[in-house]
Structures are given as structure tokens and as C-alpha cells.
N, C-alpha and C. Protein backbone atom coordinates (compact mmCIF):
# COMPACT_ATOMS: atom_id res chain seq x y z
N UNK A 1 12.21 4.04 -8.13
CA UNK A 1 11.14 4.81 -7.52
C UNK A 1 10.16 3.82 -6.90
N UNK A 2 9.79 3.85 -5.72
CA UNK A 2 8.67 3.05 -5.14
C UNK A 2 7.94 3.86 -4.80
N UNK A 3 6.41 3.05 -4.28
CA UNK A 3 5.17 3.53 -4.31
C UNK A 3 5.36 3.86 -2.82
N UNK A 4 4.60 5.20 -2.49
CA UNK A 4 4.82 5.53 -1.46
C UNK A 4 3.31 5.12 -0.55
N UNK A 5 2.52 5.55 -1.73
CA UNK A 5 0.87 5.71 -1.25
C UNK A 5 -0.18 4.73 -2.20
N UNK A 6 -0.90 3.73 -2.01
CA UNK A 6 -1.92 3.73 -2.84
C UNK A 6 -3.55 3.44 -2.08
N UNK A 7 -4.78 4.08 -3.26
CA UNK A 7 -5.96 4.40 -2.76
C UNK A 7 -7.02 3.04 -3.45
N UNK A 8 -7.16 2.47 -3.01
CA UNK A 8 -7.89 1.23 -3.20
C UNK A 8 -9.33 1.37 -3.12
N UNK A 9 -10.04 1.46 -4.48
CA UNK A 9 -11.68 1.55 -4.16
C UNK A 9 -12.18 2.53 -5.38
N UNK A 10 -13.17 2.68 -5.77
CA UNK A 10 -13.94 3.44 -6.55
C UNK A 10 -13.88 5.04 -6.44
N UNK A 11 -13.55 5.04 -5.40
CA UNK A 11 -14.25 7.06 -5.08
C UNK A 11 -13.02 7.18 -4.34
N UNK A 12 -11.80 7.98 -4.77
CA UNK A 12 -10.50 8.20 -3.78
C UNK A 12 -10.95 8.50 -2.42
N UNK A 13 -11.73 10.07 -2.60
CA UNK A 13 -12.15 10.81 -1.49
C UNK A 13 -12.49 10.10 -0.66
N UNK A 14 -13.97 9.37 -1.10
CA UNK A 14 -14.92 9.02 0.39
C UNK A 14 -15.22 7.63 0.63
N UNK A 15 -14.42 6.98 -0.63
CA UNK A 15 -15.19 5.02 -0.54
C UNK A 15 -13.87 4.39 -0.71
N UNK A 16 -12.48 5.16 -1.39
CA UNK A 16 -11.31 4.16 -1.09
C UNK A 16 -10.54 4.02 0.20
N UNK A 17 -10.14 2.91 0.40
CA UNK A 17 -9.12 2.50 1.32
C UNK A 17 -7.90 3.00 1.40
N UNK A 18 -6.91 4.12 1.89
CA UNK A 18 -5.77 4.37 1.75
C UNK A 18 -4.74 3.75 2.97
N UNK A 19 -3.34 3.34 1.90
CA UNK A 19 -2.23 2.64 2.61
C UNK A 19 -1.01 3.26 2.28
N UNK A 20 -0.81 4.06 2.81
CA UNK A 20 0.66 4.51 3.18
C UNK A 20 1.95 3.65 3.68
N UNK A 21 3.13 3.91 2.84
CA UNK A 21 4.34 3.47 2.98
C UNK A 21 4.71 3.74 4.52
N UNK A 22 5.08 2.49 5.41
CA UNK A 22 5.89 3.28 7.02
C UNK A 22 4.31 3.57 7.93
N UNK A 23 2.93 3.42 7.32
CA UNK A 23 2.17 4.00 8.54
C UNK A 23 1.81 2.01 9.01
N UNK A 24 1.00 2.38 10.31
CA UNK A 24 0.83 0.90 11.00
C UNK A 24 -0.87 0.98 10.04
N UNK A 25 -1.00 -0.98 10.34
CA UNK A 25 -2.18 -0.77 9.60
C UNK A 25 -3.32 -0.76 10.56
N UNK A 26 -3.15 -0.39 11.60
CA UNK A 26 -4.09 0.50 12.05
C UNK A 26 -3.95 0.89 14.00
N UNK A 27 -4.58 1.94 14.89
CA UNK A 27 -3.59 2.63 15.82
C UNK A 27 -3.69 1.28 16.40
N UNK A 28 -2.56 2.07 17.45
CA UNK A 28 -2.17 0.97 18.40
C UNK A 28 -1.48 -0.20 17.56
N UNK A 29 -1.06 -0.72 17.04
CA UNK A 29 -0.91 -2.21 15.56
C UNK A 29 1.08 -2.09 16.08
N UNK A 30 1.71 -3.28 16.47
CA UNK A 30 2.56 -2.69 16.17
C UNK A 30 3.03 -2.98 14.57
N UNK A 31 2.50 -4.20 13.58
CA UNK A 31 2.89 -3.55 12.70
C UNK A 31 2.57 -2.69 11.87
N UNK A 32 3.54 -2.42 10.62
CA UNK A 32 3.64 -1.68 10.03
C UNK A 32 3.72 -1.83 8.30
N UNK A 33 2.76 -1.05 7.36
CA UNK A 33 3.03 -0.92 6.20
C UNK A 33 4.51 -1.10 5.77
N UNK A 34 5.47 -1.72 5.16
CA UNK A 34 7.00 -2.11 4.68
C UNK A 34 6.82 -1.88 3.00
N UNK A 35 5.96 -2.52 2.56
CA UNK A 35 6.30 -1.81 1.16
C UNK A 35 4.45 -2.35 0.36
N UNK A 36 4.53 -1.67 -0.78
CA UNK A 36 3.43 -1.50 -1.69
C UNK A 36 3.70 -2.05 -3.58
N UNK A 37 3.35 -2.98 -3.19
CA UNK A 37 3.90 -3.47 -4.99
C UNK A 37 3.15 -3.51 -6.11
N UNK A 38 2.97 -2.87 -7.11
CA UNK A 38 2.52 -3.53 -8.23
C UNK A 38 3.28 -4.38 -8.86
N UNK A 39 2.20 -5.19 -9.69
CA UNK A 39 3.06 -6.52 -10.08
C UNK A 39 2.40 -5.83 -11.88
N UNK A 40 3.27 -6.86 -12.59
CA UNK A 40 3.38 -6.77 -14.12
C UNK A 40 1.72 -7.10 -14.39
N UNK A 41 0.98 -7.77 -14.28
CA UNK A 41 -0.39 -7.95 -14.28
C UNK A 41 -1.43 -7.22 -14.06
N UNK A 42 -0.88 -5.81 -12.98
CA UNK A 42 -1.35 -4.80 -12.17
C UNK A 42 -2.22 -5.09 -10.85
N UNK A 43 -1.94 -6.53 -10.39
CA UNK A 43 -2.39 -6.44 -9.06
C UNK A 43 -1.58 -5.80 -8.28
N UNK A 44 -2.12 -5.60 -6.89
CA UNK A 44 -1.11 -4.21 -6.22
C UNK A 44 -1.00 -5.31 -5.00
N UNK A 45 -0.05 -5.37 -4.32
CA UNK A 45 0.51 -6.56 -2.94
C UNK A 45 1.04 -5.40 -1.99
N UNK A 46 0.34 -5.75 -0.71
CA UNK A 46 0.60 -4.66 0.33
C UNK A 46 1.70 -5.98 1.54
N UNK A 47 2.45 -5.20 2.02
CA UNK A 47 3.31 -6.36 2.77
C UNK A 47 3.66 -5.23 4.05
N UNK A 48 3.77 -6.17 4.80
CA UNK A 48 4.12 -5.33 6.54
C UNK A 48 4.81 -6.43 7.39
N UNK A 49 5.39 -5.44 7.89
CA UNK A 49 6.35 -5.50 8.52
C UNK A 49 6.10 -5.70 10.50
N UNK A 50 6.80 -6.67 11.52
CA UNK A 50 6.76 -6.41 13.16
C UNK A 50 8.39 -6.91 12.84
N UNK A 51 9.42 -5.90 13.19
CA UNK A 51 10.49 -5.77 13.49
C UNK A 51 11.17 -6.72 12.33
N UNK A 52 11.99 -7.88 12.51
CA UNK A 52 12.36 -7.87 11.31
C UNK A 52 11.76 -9.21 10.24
N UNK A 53 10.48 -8.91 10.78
CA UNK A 53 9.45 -10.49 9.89
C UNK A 53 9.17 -9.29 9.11
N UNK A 54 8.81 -9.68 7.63
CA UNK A 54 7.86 -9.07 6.94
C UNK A 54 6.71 -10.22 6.12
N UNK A 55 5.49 -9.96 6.00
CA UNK A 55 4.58 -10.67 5.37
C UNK A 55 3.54 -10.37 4.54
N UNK A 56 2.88 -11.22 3.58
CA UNK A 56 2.00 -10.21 2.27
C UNK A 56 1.00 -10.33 3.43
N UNK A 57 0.09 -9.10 3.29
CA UNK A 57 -0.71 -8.82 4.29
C UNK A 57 -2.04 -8.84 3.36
N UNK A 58 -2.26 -8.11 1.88
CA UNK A 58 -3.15 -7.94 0.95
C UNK A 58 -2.85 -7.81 0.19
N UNK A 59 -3.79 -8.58 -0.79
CA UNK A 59 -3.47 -8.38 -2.11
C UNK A 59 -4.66 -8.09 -3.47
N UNK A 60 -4.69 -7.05 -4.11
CA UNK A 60 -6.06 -6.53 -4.95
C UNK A 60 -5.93 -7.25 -6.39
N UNK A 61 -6.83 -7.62 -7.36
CA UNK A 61 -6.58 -7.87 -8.41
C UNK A 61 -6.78 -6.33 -9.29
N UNK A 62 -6.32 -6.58 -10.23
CA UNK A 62 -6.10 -5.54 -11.42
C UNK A 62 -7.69 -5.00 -11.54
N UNK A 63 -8.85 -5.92 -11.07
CA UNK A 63 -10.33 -5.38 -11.45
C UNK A 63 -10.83 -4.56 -10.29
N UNK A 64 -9.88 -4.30 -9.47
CA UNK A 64 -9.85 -3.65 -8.23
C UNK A 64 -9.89 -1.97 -8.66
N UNK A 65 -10.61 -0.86 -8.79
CA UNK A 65 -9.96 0.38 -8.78
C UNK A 65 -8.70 0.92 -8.29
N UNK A 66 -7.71 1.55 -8.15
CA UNK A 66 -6.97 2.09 -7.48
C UNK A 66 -6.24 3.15 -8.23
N UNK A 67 -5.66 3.67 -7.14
CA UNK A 67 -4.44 5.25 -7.39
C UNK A 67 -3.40 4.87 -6.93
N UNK A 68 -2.36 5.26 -7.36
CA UNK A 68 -0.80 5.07 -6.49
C UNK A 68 -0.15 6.81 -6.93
N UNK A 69 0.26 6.45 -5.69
CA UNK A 69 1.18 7.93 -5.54
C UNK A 69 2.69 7.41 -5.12
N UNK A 70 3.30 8.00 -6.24
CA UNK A 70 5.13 7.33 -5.99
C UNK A 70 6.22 8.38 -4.98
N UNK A 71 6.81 7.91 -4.21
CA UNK A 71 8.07 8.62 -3.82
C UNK A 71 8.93 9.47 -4.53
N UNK A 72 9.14 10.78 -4.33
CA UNK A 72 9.33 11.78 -5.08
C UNK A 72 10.65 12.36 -4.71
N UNK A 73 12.00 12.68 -5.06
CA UNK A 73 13.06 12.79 -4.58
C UNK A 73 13.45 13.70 -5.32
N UNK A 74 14.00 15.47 -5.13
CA UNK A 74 14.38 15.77 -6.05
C UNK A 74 15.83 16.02 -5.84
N UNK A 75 16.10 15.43 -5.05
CA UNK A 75 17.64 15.91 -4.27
C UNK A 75 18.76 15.04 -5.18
């Protein structure tokens, strides 16, 4: 199961940062969000993707707030 979504920041609604799996990190960008990791420590590593480079783009420590929302498959 991988993380599809996570919300970075204190207040989901109105003060966190959200990063979606596949969206660009921001319009016009050609790249693109590629994957969302937590690590065993619970820092969370955001990595993206321009065609077939991928690179860590950000990375939060564990004293960071956040939410993750996982990929859901029931097929």
C-alpha cells in the first residue's frame, strides 16, 4: 500500500501544505509528485519526478505535524 496523499502542517484545513501522489508541484511545473515516503523514524520524503529523472524534492522531520492518506484498492 503506498501513500497516496499527505497534509503537512498544524491545521489540515487552512495552515497545512497538501501533496498528492501524480499531481505537479505546482501549475504549469513540468514536474511531478512520483512518490511520498515515510521512513521508520517518521520523517515523510516527497520525491518527483521530469520524465525519467526522479529526485528527493522535500523532506519533513517527525516534529513536523502531518496526515497521510493511503491508496485504497478494493478490487
Amino acid at each position: 500500500m503506498y501513500i497516496r496523499k499527505v497534509a503537512i502542517g498544524p491545521d489540515y484545513k487552512s495552515g497545512a501544505m497538501h501533496y498528492v501522489h501524480g499531481n505537479t508541484i505546482q501549475k504549469g511545473s513540468p514536474y511531478v509528485i512520483h512518490a511520498i515516503q515515510r521512513l521508520t523514524n517518521g520523517n515523510i520524503k516527497i520525491w518527483i519526478s521530469k520524465g525519467e529523472e526522479v529526485v528527493l524534492w522535500k523532506e519533513f522531520n517527525s516534529n513536523m505535524p502531518y496526515s497521510i492518506e493511503y491508496n485504497i484498492s478494493f478490487n
